[in-house]
PDB file of N, CA and C in Angstrom:
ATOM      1  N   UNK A   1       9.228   9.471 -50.840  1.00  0.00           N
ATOM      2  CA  UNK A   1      10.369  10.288 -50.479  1.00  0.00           C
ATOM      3  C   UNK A   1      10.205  11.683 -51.082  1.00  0.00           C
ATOM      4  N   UNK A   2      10.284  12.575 -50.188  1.00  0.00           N
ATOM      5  CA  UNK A   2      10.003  14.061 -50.888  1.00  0.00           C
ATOM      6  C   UNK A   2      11.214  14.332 -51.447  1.00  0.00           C
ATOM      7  N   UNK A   3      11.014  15.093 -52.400  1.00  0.00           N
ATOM      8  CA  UNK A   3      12.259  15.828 -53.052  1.00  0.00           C
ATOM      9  C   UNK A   3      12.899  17.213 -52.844  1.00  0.00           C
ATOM     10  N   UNK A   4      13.712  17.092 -52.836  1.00  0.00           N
ATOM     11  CA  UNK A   4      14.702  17.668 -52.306  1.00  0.00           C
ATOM     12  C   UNK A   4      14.997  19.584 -52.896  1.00  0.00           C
ATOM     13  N   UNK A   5      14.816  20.912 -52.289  1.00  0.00           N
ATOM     14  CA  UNK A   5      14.643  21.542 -53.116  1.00  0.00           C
ATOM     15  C   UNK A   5      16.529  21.714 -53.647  1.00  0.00           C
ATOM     16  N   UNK A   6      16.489  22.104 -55.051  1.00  0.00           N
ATOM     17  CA  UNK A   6      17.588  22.417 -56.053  1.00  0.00           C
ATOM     18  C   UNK A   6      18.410  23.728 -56.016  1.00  0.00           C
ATOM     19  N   UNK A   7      19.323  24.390 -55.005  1.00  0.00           N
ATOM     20  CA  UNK A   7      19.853  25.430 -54.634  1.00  0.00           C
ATOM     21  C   UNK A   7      20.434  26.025 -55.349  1.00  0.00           C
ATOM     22  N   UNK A   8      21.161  25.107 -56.310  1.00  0.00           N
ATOM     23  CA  UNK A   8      21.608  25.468 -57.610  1.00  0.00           C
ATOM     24  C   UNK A   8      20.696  26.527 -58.504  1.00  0.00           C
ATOM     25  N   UNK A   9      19.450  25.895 -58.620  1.00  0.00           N
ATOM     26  CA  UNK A   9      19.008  26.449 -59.904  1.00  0.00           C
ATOM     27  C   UNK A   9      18.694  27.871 -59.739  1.00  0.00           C
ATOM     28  N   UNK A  10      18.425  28.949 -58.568  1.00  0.00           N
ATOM     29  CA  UNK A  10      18.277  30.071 -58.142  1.00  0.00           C
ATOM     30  C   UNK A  10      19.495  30.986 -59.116  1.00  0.00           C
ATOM     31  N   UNK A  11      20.816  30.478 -58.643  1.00  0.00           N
ATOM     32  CA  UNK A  11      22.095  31.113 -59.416  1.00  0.00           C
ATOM     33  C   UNK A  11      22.036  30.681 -60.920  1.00  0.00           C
ATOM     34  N   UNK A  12      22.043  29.323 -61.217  1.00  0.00           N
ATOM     35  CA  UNK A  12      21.367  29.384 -62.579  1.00  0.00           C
ATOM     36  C   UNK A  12      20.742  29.933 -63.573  1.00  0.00           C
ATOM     37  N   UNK A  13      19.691  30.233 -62.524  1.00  0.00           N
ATOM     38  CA  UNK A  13      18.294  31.297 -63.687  1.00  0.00           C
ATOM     39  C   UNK A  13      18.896  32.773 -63.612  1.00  0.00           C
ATOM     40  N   UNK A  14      19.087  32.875 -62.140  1.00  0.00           N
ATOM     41  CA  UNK A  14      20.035  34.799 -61.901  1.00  0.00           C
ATOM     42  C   UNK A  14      20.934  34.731 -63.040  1.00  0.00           C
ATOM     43  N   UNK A  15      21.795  33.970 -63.476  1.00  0.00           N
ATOM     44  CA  UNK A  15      23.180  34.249 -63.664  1.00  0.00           C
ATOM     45  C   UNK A  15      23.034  34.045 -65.507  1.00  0.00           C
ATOM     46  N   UNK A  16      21.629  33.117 -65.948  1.00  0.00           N
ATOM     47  CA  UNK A  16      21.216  32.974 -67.330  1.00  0.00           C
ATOM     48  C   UNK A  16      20.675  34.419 -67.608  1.00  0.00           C
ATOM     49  N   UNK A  17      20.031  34.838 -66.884  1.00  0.00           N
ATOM     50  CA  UNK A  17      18.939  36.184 -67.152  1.00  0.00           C
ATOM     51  C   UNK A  17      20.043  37.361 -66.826  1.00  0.00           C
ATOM     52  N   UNK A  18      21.457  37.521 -66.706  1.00  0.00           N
ATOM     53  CA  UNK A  18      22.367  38.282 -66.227  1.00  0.00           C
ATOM     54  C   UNK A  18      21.951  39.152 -65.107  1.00  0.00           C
ATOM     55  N   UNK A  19      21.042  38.815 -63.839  1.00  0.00           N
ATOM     56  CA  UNK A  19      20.634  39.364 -62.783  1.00  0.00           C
ATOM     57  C   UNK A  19      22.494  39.688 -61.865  1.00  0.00           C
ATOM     58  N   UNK A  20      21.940  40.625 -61.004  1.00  0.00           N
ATOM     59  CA  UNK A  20      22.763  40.908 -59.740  1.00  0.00           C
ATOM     60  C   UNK A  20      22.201  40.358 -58.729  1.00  0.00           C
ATOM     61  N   UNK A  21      22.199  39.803 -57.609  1.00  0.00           N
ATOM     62  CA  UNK A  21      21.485  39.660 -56.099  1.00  0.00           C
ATOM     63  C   UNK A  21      20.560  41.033 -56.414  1.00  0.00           C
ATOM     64  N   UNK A  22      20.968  41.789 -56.150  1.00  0.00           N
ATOM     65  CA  UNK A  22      20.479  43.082 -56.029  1.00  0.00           C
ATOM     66  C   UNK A  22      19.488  43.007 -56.931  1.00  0.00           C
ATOM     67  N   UNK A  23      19.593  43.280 -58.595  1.00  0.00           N
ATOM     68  CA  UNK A  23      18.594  43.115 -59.612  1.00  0.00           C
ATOM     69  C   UNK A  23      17.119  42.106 -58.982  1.00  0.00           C
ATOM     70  N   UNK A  24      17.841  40.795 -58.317  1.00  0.00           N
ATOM     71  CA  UNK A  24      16.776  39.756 -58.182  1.00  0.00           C
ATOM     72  C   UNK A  24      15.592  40.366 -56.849  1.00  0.00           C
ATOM     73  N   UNK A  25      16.743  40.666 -56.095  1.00  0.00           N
ATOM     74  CA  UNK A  25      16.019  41.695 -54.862  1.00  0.00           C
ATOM     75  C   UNK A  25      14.944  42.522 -55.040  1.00  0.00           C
ATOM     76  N   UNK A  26      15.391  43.504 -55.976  1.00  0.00           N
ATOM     77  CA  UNK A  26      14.341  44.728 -56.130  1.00  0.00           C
ATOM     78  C   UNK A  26      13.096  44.011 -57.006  1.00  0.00           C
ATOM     79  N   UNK A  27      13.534  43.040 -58.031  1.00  0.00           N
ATOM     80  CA  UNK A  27      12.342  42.412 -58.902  1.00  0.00           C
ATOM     81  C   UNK A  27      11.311  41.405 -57.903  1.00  0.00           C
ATOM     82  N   UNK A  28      11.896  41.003 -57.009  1.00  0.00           N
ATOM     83  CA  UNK A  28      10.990  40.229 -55.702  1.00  0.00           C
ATOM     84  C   UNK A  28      10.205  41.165 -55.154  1.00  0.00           C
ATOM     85  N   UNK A  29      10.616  42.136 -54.775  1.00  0.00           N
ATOM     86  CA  UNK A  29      10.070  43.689 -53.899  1.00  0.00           C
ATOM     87  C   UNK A  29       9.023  44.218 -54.556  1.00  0.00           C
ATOM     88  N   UNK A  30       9.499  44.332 -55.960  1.00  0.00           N
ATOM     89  CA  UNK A  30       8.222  44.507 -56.758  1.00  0.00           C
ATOM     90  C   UNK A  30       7.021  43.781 -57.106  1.00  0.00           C
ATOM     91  N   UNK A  31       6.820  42.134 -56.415  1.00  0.00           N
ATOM     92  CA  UNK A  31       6.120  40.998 -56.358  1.00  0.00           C
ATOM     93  C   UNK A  31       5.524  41.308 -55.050  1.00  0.00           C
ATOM     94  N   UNK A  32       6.187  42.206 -54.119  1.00  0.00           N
ATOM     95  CA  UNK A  32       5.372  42.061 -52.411  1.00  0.00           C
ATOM     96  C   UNK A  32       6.545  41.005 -51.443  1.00  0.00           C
ATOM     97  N   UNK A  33       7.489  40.616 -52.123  1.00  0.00           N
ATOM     98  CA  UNK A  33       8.242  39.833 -51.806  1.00  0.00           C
ATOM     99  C   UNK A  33       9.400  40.650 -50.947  1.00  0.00           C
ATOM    100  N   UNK A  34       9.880  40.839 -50.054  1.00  0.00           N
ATOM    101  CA  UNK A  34      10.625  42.023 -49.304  1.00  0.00           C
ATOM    102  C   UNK A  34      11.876  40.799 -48.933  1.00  0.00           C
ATOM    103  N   UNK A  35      12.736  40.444 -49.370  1.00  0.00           N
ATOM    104  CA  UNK A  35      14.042  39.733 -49.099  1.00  0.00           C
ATOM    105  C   UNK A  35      15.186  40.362 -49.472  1.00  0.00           C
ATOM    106  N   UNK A  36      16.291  40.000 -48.101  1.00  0.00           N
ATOM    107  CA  UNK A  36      17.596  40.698 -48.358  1.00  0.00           C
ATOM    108  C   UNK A  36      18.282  40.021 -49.542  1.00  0.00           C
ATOM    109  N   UNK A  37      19.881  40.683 -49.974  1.00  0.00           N
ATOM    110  CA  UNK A  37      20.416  40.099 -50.589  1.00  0.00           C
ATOM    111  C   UNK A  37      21.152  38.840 -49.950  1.00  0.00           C
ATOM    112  N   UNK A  38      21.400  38.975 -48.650  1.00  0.00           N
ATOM    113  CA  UNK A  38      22.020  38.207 -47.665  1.00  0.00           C
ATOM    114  C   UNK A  38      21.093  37.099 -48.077  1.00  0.00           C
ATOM    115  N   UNK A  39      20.277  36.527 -47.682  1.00  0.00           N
ATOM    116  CA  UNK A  39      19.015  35.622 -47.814  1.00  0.00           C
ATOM    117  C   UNK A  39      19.110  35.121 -49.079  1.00  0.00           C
ATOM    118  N   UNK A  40      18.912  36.252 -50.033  1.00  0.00           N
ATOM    119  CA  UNK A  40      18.819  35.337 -51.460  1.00  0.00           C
ATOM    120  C   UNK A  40      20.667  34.294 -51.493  1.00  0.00           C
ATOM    121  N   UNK A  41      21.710  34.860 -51.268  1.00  0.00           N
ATOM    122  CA  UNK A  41      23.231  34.366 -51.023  1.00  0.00           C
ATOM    123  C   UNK A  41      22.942  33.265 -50.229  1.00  0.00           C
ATOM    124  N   UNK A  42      22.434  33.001 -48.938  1.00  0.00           N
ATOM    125  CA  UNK A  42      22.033  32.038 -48.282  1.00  0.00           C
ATOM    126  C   UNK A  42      21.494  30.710 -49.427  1.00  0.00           C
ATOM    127  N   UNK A  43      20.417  31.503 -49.873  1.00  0.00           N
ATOM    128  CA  UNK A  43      19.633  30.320 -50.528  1.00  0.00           C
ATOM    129  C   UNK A  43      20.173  29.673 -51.522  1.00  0.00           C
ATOM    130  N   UNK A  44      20.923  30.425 -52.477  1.00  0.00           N
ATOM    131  CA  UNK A  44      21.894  30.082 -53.668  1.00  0.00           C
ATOM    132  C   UNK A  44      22.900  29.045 -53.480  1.00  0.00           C
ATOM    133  N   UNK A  45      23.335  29.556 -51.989  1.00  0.00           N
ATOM    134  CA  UNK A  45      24.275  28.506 -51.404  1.00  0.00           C
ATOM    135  C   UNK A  45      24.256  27.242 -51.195  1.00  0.00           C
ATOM    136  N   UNK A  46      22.498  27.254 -50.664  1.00  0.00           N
ATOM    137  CA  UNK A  46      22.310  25.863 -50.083  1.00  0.00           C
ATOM    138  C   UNK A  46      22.427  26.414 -48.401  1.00  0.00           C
ATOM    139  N   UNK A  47      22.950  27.894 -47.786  1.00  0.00           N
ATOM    140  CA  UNK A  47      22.888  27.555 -46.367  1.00  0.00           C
ATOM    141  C   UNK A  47      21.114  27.542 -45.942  1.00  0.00           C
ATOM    142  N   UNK A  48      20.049  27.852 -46.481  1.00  0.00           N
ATOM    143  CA  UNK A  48      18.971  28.109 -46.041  1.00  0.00           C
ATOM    144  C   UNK A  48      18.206  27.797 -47.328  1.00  0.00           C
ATOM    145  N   UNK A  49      16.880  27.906 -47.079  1.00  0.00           N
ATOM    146  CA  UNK A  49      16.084  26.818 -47.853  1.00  0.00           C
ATOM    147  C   UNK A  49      14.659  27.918 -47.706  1.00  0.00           C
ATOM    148  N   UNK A  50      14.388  28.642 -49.359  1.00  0.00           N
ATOM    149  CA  UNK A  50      13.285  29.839 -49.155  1.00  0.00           C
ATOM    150  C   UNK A  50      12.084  28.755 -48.899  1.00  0.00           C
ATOM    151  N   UNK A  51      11.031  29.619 -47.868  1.00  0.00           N
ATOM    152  CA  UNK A  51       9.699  28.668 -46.818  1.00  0.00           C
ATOM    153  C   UNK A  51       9.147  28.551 -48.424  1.00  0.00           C
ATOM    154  N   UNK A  52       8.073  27.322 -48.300  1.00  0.00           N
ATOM    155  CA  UNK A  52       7.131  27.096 -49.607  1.00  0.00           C
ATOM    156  C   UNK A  52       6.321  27.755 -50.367  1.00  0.00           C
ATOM    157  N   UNK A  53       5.832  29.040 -49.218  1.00  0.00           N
ATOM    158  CA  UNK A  53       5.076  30.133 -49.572  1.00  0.00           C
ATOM    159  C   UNK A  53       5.431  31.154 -50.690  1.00  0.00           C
ATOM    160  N   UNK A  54       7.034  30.891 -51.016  1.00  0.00           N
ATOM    161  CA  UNK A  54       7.789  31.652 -51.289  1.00  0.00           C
ATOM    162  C   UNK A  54       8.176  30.807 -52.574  1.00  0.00           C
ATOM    163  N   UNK A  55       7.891  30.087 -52.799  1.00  0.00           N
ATOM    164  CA  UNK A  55       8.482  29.460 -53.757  1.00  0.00           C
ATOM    165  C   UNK A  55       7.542  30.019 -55.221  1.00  0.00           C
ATOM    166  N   UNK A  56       6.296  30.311 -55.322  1.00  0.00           N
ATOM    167  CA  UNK A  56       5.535  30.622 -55.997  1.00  0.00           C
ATOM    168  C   UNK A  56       5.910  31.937 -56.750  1.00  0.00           C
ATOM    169  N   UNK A  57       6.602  33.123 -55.909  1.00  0.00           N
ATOM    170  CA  UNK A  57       7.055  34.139 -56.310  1.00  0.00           C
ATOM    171  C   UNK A  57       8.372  34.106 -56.903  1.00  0.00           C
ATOM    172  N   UNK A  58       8.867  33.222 -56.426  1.00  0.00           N
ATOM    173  CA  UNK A  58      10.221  32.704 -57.062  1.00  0.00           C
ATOM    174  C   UNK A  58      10.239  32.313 -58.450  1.00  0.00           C
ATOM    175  N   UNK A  59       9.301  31.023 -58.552  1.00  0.00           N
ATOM    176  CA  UNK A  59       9.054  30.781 -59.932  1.00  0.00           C
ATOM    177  C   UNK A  59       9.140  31.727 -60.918  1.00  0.00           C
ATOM    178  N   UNK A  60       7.872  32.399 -60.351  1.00  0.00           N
ATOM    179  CA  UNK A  60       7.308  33.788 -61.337  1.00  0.00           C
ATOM    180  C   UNK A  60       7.932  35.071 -61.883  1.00  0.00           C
ATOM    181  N   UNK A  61       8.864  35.769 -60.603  1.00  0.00           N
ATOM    182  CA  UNK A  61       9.964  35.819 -60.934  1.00  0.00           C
ATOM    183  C   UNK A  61      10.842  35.435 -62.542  1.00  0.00           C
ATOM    184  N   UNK A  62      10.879  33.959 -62.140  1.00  0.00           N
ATOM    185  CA  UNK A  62      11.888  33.638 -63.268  1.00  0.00           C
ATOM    186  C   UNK A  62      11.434  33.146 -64.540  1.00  0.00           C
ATOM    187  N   UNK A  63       9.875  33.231 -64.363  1.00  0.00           N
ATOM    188  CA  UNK A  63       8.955  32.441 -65.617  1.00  0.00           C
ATOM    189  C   UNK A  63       9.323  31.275 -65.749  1.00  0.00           C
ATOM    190  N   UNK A  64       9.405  30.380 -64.911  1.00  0.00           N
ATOM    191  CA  UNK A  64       9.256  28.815 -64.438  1.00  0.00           C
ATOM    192  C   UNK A  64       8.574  28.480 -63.487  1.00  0.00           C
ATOM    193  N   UNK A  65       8.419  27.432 -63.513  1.00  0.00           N
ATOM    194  CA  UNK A  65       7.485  26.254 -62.640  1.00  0.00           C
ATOM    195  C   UNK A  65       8.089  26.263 -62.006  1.00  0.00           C
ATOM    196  N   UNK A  66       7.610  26.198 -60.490  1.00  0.00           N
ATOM    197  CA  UNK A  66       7.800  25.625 -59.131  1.00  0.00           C
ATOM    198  C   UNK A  66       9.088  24.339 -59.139  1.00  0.00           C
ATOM    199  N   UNK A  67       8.202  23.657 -59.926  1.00  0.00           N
ATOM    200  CA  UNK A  67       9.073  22.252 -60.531  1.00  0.00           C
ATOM    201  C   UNK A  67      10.199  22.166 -60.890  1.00  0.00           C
ATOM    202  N   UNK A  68      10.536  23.854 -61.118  1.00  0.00           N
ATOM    203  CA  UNK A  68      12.193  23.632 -61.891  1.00  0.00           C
ATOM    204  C   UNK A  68      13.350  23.720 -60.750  1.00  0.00           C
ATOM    205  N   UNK A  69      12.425  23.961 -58.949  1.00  0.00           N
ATOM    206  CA  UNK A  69      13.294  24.178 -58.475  1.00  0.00           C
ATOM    207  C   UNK A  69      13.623  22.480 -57.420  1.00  0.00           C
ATOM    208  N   UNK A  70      12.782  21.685 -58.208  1.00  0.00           N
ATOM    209  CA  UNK A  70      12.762  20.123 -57.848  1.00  0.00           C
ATOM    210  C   UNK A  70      12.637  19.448 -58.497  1.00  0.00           C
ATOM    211  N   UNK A  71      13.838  19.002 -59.508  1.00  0.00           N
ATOM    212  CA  UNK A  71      13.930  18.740 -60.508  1.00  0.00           C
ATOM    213  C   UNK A  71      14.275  16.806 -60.124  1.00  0.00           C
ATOM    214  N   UNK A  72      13.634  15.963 -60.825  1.00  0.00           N
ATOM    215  CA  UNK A  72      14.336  14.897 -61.199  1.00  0.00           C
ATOM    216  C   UNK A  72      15.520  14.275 -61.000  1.00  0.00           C
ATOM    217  N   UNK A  73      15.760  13.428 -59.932  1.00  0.00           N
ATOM    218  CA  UNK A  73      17.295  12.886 -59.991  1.00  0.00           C
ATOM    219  C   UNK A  73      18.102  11.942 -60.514  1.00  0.00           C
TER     220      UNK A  73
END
């Protein structure tokens, strides 16, 4: 059974590291990563789900593992 990605933890790490959407935006942009704030709100939500490719920059981003965004249930 694959696991499930964790929508939560996006606002989590933003909201530990005192990011804005915006803050997280421009720090992605600066990775090569070009995403709206709309999109990142999407994903936080749970309405949309960032592609796998994307997950790598995400991590890095936040100085975590991939793993933290499929965590154990």
């Amino acid at each position: 059974m694959a696991k499930e990605f964790d929508h939560t933890q996006l606002k989590k790490l933003r909201e530990f590291l005192k990011w804005t959407l915006r803050n997280l935006m421009v720090k992605l942009s600066t990775m090569g990563f070009d995403v709206t704030e709309q999109t990142l709100l999407n994903w936080e939500n749970g309405d949309t789900t960032p592609d796998a490719d994307k997950l790598p920059v995400l991590a890095a981003v936040f100085g975590v593992g991939i793993e933290r965004f499929y965590p154990e249930k």
